[in-house]
C-alpha atoms as a PDB file:
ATOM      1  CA  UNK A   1       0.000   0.000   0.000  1.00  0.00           C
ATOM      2  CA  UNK A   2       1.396   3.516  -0.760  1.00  0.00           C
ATOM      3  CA  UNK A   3       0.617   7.135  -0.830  1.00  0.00           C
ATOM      4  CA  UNK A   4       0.672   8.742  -3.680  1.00  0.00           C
ATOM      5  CA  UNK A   5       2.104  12.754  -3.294  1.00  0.00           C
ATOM      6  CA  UNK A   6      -0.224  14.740  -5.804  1.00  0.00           C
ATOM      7  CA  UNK A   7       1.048  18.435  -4.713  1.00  0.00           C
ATOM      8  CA  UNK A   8       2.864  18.124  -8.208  1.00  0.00           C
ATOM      9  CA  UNK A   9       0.542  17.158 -10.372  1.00  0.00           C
ATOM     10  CA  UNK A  10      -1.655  19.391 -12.485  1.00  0.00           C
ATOM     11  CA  UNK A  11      -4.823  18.324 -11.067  1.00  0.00           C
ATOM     12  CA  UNK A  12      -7.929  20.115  -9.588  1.00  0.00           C
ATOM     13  CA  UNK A  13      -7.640  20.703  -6.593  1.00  0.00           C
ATOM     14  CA  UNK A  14      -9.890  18.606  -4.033  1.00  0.00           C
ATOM     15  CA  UNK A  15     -12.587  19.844  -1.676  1.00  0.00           C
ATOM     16  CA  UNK A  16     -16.179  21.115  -2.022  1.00  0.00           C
ATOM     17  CA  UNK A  17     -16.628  24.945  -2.379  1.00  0.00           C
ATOM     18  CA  UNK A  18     -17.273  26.925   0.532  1.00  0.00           C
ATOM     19  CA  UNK A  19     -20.664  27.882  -0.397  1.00  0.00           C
ATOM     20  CA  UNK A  20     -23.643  25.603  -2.758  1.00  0.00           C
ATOM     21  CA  UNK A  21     -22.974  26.322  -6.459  1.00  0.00           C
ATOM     22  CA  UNK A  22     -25.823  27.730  -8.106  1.00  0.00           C
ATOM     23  CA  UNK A  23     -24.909  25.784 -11.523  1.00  0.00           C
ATOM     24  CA  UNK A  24     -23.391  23.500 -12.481  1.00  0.00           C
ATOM     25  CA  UNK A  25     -19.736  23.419 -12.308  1.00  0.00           C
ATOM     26  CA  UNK A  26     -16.877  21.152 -14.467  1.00  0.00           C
ATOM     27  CA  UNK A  27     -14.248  20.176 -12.456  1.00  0.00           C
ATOM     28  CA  UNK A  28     -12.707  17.896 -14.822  1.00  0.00           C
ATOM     29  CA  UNK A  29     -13.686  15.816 -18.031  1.00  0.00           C
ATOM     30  CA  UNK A  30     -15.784  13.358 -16.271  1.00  0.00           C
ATOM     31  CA  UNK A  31     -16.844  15.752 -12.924  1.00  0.00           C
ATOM     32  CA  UNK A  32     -19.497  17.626 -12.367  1.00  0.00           C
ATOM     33  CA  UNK A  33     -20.880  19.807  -8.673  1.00  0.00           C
ATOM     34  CA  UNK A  34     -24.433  20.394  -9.633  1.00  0.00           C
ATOM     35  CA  UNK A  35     -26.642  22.309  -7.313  1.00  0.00           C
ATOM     36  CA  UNK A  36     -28.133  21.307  -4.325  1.00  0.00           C
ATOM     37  CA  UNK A  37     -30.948  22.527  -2.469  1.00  0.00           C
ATOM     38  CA  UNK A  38     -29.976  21.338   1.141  1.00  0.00           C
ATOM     39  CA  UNK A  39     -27.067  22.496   3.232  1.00  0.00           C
ATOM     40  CA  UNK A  40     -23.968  20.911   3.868  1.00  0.00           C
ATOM     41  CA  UNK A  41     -24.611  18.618   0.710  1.00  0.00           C
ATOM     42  CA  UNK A  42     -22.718  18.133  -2.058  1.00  0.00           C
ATOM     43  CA  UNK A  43     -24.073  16.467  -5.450  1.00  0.00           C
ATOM     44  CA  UNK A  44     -21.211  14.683  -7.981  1.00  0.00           C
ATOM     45  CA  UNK A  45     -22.076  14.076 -11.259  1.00  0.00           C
ATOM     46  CA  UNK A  46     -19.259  11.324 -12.317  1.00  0.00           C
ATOM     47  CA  UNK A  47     -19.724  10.175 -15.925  1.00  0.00           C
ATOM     48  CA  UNK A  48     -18.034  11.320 -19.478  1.00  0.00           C
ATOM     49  CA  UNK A  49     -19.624  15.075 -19.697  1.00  0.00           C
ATOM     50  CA  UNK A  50     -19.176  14.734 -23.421  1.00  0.00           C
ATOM     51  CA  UNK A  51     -20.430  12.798 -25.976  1.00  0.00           C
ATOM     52  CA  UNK A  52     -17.672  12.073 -27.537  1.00  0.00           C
ATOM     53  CA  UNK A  53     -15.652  10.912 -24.455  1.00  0.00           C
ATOM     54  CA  UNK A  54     -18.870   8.559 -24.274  1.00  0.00           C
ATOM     55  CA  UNK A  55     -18.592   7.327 -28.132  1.00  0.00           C
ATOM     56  CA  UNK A  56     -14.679   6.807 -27.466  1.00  0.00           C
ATOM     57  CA  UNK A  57     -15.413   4.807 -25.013  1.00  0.00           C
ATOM     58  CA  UNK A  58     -18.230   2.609 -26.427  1.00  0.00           C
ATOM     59  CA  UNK A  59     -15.717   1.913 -29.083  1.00  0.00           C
ATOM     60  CA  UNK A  60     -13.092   0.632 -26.764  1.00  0.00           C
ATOM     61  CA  UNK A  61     -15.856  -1.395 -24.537  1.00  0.00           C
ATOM     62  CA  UNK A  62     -16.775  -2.947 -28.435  1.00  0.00           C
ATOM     63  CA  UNK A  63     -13.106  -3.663 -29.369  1.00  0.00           C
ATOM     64  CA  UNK A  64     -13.235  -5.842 -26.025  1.00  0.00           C
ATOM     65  CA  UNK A  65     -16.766  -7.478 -26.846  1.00  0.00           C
ATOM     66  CA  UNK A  66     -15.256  -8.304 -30.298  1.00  0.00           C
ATOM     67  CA  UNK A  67     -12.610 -10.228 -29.111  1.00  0.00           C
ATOM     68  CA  UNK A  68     -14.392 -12.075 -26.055  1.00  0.00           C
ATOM     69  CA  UNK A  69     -17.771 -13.137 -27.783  1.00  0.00           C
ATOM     70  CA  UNK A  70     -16.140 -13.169 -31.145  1.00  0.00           C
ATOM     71  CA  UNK A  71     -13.882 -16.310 -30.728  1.00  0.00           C
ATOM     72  CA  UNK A  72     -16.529 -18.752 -28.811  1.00  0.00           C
ATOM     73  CA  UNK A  73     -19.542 -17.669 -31.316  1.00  0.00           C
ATOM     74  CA  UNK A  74     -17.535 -17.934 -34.243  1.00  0.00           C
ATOM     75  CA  UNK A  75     -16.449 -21.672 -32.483  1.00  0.00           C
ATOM     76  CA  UNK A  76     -19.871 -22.181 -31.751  1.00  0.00           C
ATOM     77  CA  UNK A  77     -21.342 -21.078 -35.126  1.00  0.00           C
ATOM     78  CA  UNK A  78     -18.995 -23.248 -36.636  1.00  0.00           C
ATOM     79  CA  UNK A  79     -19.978 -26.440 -35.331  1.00  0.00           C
ATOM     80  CA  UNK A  80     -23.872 -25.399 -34.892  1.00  0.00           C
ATOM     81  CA  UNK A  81     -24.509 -28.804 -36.996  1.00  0.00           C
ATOM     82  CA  UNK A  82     -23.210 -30.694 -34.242  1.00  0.00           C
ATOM     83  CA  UNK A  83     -26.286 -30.007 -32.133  1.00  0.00           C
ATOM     84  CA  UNK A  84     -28.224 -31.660 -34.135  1.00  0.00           C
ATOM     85  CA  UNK A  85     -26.555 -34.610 -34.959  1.00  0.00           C
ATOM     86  CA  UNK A  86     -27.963 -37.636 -32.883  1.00  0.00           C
ATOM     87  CA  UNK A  87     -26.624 -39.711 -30.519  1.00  0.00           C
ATOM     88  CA  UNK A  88     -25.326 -35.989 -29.244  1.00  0.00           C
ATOM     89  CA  UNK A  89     -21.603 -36.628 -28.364  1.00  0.00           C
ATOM     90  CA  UNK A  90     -19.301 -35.000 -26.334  1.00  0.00           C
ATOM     91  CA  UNK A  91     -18.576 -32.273 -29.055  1.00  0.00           C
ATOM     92  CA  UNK A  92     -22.111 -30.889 -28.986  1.00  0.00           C
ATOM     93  CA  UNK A  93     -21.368 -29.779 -25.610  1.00  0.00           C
ATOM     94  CA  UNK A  94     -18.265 -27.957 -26.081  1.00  0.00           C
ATOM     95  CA  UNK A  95     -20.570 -26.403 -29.119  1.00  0.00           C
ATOM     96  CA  UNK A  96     -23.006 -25.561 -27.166  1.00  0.00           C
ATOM     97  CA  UNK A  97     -20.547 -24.508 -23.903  1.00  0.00           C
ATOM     98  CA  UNK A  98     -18.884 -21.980 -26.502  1.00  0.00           C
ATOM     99  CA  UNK A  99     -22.103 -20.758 -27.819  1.00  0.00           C
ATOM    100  CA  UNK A 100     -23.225 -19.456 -24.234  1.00  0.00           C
ATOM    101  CA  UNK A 101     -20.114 -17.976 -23.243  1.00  0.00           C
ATOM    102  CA  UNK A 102     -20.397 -16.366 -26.605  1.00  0.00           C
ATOM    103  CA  UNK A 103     -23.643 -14.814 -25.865  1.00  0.00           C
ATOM    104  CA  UNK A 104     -22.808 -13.924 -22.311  1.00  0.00           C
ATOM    105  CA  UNK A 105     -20.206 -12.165 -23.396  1.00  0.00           C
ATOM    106  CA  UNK A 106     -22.437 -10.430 -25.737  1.00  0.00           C
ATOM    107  CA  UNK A 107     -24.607  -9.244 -23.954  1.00  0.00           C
ATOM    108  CA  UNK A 108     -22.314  -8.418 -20.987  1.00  0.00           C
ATOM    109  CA  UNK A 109     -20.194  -6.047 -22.942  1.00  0.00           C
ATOM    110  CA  UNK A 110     -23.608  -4.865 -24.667  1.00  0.00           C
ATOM    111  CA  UNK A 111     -24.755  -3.841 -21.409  1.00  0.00           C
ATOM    112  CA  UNK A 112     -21.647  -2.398 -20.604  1.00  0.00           C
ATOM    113  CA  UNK A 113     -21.831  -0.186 -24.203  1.00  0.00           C
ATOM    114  CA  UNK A 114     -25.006   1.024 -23.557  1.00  0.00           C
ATOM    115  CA  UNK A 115     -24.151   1.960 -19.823  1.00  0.00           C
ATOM    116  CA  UNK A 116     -21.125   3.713 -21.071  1.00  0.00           C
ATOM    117  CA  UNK A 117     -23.489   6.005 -23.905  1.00  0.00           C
ATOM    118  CA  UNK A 118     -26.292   6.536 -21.868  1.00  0.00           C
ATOM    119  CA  UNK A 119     -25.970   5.668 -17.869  1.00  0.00           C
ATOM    120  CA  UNK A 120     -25.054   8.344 -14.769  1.00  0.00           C
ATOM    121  CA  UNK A 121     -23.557   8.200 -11.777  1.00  0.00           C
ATOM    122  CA  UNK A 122     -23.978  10.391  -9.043  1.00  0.00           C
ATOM    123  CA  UNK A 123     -22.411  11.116  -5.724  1.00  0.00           C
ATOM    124  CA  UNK A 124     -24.321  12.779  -2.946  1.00  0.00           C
ATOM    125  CA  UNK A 125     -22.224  13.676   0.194  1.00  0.00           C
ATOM    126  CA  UNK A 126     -23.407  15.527   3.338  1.00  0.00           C
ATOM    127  CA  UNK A 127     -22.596  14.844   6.990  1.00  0.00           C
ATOM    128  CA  UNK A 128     -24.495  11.847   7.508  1.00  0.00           C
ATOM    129  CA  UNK A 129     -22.718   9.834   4.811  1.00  0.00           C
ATOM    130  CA  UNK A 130     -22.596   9.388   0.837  1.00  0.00           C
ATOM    131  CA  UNK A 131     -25.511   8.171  -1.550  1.00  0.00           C
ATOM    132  CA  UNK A 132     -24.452   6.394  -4.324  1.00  0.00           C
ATOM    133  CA  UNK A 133     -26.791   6.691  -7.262  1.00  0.00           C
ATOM    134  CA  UNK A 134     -26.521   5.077 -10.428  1.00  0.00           C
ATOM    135  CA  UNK A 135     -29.276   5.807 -13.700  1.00  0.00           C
ATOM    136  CA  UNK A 136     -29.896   4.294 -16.686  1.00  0.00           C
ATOM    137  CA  UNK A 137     -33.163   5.706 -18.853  1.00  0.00           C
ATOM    138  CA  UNK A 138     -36.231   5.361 -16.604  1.00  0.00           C
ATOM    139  CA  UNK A 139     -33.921   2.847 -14.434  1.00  0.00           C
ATOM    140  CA  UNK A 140     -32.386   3.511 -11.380  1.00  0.00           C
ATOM    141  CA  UNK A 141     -30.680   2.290  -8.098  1.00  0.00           C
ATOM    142  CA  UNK A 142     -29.200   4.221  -4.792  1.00  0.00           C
ATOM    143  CA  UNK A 143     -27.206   2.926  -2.047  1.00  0.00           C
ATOM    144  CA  UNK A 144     -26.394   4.735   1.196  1.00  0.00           C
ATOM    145  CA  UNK A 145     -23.338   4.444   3.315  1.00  0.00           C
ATOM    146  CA  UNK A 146     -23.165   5.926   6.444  1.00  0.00           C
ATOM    147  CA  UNK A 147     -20.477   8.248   7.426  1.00  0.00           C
ATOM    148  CA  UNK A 148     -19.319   6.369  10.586  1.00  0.00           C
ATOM    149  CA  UNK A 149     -18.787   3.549   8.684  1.00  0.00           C
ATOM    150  CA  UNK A 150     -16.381   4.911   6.037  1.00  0.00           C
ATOM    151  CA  UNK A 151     -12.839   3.959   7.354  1.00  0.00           C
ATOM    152  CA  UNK A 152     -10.932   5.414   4.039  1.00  0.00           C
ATOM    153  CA  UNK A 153     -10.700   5.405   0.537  1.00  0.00           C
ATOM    154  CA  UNK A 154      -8.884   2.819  -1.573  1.00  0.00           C
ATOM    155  CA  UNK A 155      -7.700   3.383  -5.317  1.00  0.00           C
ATOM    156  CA  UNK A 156      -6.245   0.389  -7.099  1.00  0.00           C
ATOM    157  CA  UNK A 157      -4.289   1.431  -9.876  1.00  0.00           C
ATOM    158  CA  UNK A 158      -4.019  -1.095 -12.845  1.00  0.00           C
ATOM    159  CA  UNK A 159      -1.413  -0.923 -15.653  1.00  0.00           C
ATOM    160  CA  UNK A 160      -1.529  -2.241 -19.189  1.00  0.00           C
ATOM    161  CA  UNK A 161       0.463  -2.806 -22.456  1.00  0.00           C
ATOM    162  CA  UNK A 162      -0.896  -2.585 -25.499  1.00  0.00           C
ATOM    163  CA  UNK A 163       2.242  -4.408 -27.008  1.00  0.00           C
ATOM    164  CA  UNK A 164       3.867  -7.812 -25.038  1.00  0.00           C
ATOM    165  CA  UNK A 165       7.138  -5.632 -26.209  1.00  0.00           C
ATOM    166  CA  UNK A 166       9.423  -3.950 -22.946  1.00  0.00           C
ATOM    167  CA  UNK A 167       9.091  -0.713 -25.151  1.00  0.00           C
ATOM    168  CA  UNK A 168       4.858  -0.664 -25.926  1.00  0.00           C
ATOM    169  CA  UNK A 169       2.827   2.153 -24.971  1.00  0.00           C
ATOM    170  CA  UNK A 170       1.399   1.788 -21.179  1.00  0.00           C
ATOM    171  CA  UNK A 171      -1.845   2.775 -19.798  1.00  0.00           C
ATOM    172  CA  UNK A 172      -3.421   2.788 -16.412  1.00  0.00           C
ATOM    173  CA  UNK A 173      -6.920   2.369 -14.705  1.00  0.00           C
ATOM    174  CA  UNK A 174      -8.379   3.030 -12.203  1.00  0.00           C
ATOM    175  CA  UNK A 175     -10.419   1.730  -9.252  1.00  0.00           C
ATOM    176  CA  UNK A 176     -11.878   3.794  -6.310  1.00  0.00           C
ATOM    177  CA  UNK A 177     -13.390   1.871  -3.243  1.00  0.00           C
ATOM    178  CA  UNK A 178     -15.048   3.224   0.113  1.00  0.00           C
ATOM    179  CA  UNK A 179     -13.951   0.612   2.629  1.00  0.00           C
ATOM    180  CA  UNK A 180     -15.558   0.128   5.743  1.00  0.00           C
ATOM    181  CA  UNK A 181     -17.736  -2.879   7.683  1.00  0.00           C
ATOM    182  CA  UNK A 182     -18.075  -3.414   3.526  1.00  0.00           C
ATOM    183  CA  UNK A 183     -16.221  -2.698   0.509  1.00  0.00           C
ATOM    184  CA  UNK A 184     -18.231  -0.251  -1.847  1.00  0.00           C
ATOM    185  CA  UNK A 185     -16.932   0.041  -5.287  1.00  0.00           C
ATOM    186  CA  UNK A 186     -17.620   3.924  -6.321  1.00  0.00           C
ATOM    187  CA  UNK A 187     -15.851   3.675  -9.775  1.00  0.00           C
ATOM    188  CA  UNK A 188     -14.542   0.863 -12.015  1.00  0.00           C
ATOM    189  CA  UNK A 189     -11.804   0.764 -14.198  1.00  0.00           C
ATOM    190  CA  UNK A 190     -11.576   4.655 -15.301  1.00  0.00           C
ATOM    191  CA  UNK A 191      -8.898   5.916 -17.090  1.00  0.00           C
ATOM    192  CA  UNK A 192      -9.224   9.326 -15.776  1.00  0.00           C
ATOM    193  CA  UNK A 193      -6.523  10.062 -13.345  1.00  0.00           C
ATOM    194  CA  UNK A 194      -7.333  13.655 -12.582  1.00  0.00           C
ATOM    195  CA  UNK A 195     -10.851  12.396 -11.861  1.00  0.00           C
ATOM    196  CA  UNK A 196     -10.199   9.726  -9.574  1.00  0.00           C
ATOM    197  CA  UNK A 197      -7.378  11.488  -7.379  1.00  0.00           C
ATOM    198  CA  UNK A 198     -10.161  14.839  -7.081  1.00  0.00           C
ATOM    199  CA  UNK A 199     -13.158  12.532  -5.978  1.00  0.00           C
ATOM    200  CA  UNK A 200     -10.655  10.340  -3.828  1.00  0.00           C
ATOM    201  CA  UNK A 201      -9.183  12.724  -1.964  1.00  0.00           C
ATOM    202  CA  UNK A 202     -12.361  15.200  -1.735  1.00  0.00           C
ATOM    203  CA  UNK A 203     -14.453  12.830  -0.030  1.00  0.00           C
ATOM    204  CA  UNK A 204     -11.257  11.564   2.208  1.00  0.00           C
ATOM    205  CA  UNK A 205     -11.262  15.283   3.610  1.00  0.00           C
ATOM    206  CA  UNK A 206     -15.296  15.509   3.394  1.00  0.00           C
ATOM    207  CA  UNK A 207     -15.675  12.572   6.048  1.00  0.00           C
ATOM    208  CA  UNK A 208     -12.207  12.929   7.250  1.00  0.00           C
ATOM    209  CA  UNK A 209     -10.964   9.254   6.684  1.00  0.00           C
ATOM    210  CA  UNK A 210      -7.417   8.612   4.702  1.00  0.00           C
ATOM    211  CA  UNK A 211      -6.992   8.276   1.346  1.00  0.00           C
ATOM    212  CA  UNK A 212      -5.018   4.952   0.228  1.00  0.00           C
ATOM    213  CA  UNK A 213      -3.576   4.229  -3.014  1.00  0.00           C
ATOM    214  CA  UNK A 214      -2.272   0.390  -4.190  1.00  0.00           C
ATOM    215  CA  UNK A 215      -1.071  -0.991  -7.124  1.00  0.00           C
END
């Protein structure tokens, strides 16, 4: 586990205004304070605030979806004969075994793309603890956490290659988790870094708990 020193960085820098904004404010590419009618309350809108961040990364979420439903359908497809062939021998069921993990896939990284174009996120803190609320269309869910039972916030930090070569371009992601009696994941696998260290660190000095980051 180690702490990451951020003072150097050109990042925005953490904390809630002193007073309620009265519109809504960008703080970075995928943060925005919107109002809020009650005191002491903060509301986070966490989510591409573009639609062409969004588009980018549909794209990316497809490239992925290509490559894990691709290969088992296209196995699948290949040998769809197979089901039908009777008495139904042990190759029907690796047939059919690719053929679901095909579509699972599909529609796993389907939901995912349409998440990614369309879904929101937002972050409600105020002194008794933070709502998490997540919306999709007409759809949505909320889950509160209780400020006495946030003991800090956790960033996992995830590095990949886009070439098995020493010398191929790297990348990072990134994780943020409230930990407590429970581990709450805010934000999956986001390659915004000046997003993650601002909400990290703003709602470590909003509840007062440390911030953590591993790799």
């Amino acid at each position: 586990m180690t702490r990451i020193d951020h003072t150097q960085e050109k990042n925005p820098p953490p904390g809630f205004p002193t007073q309620s904004v009265a519109a809504p404010q960008k703080i970075s590419d995928w943060i925005q304070l919107l109002p809020s009618s009650k005191p002491d309350t903060h509301i986070i809108s966490y989510s591409p605030q573009d639609m062409s961040s969004r588009i980018f990364g549909a794209i990316a979420i497809a490239i992925f979806a290509g490559v894990f439903s691709g290969v088992p359908l296209y196995f699948g497809i290949r040998g769809w004969p197979i089901l039908f062939e009777r008495p139904f021998e042990q190759a029907g069921f690796v047939v059919a075994g690719a053929l679901l993990i095909g579509l699972f896939f599909l529609v796993y990284f389907g939901c995912l793309i349409l998440w990614r174009l369309f879904g929101s996120t937002f972050f409600t803190a105020s002194k008794q603890g933070l709502e998490i609320k997540k919306r999709f269309s007409f759809f949505s869910s909320s889950r509160f956490i209780r400020a006495d039972d946030i003991q800090c916030l956790r960033v996992h930090i995830k590095r990949t290659s886009s070439s098995s070569d020493s010398g191929g371009d790297w990348s990072s992601w990134y994780t943020l988790w409230v930990v407590g009696r429970k581990k709450y994941m805010l934000d999956s696998k986001t390659p915004s870094r000046e997003s993650v260290v601002w909400l990290s660190e703003t709602l470590s000095e909003w509840f007062g708990v440390p911030c953590e980051w591993d790799r």
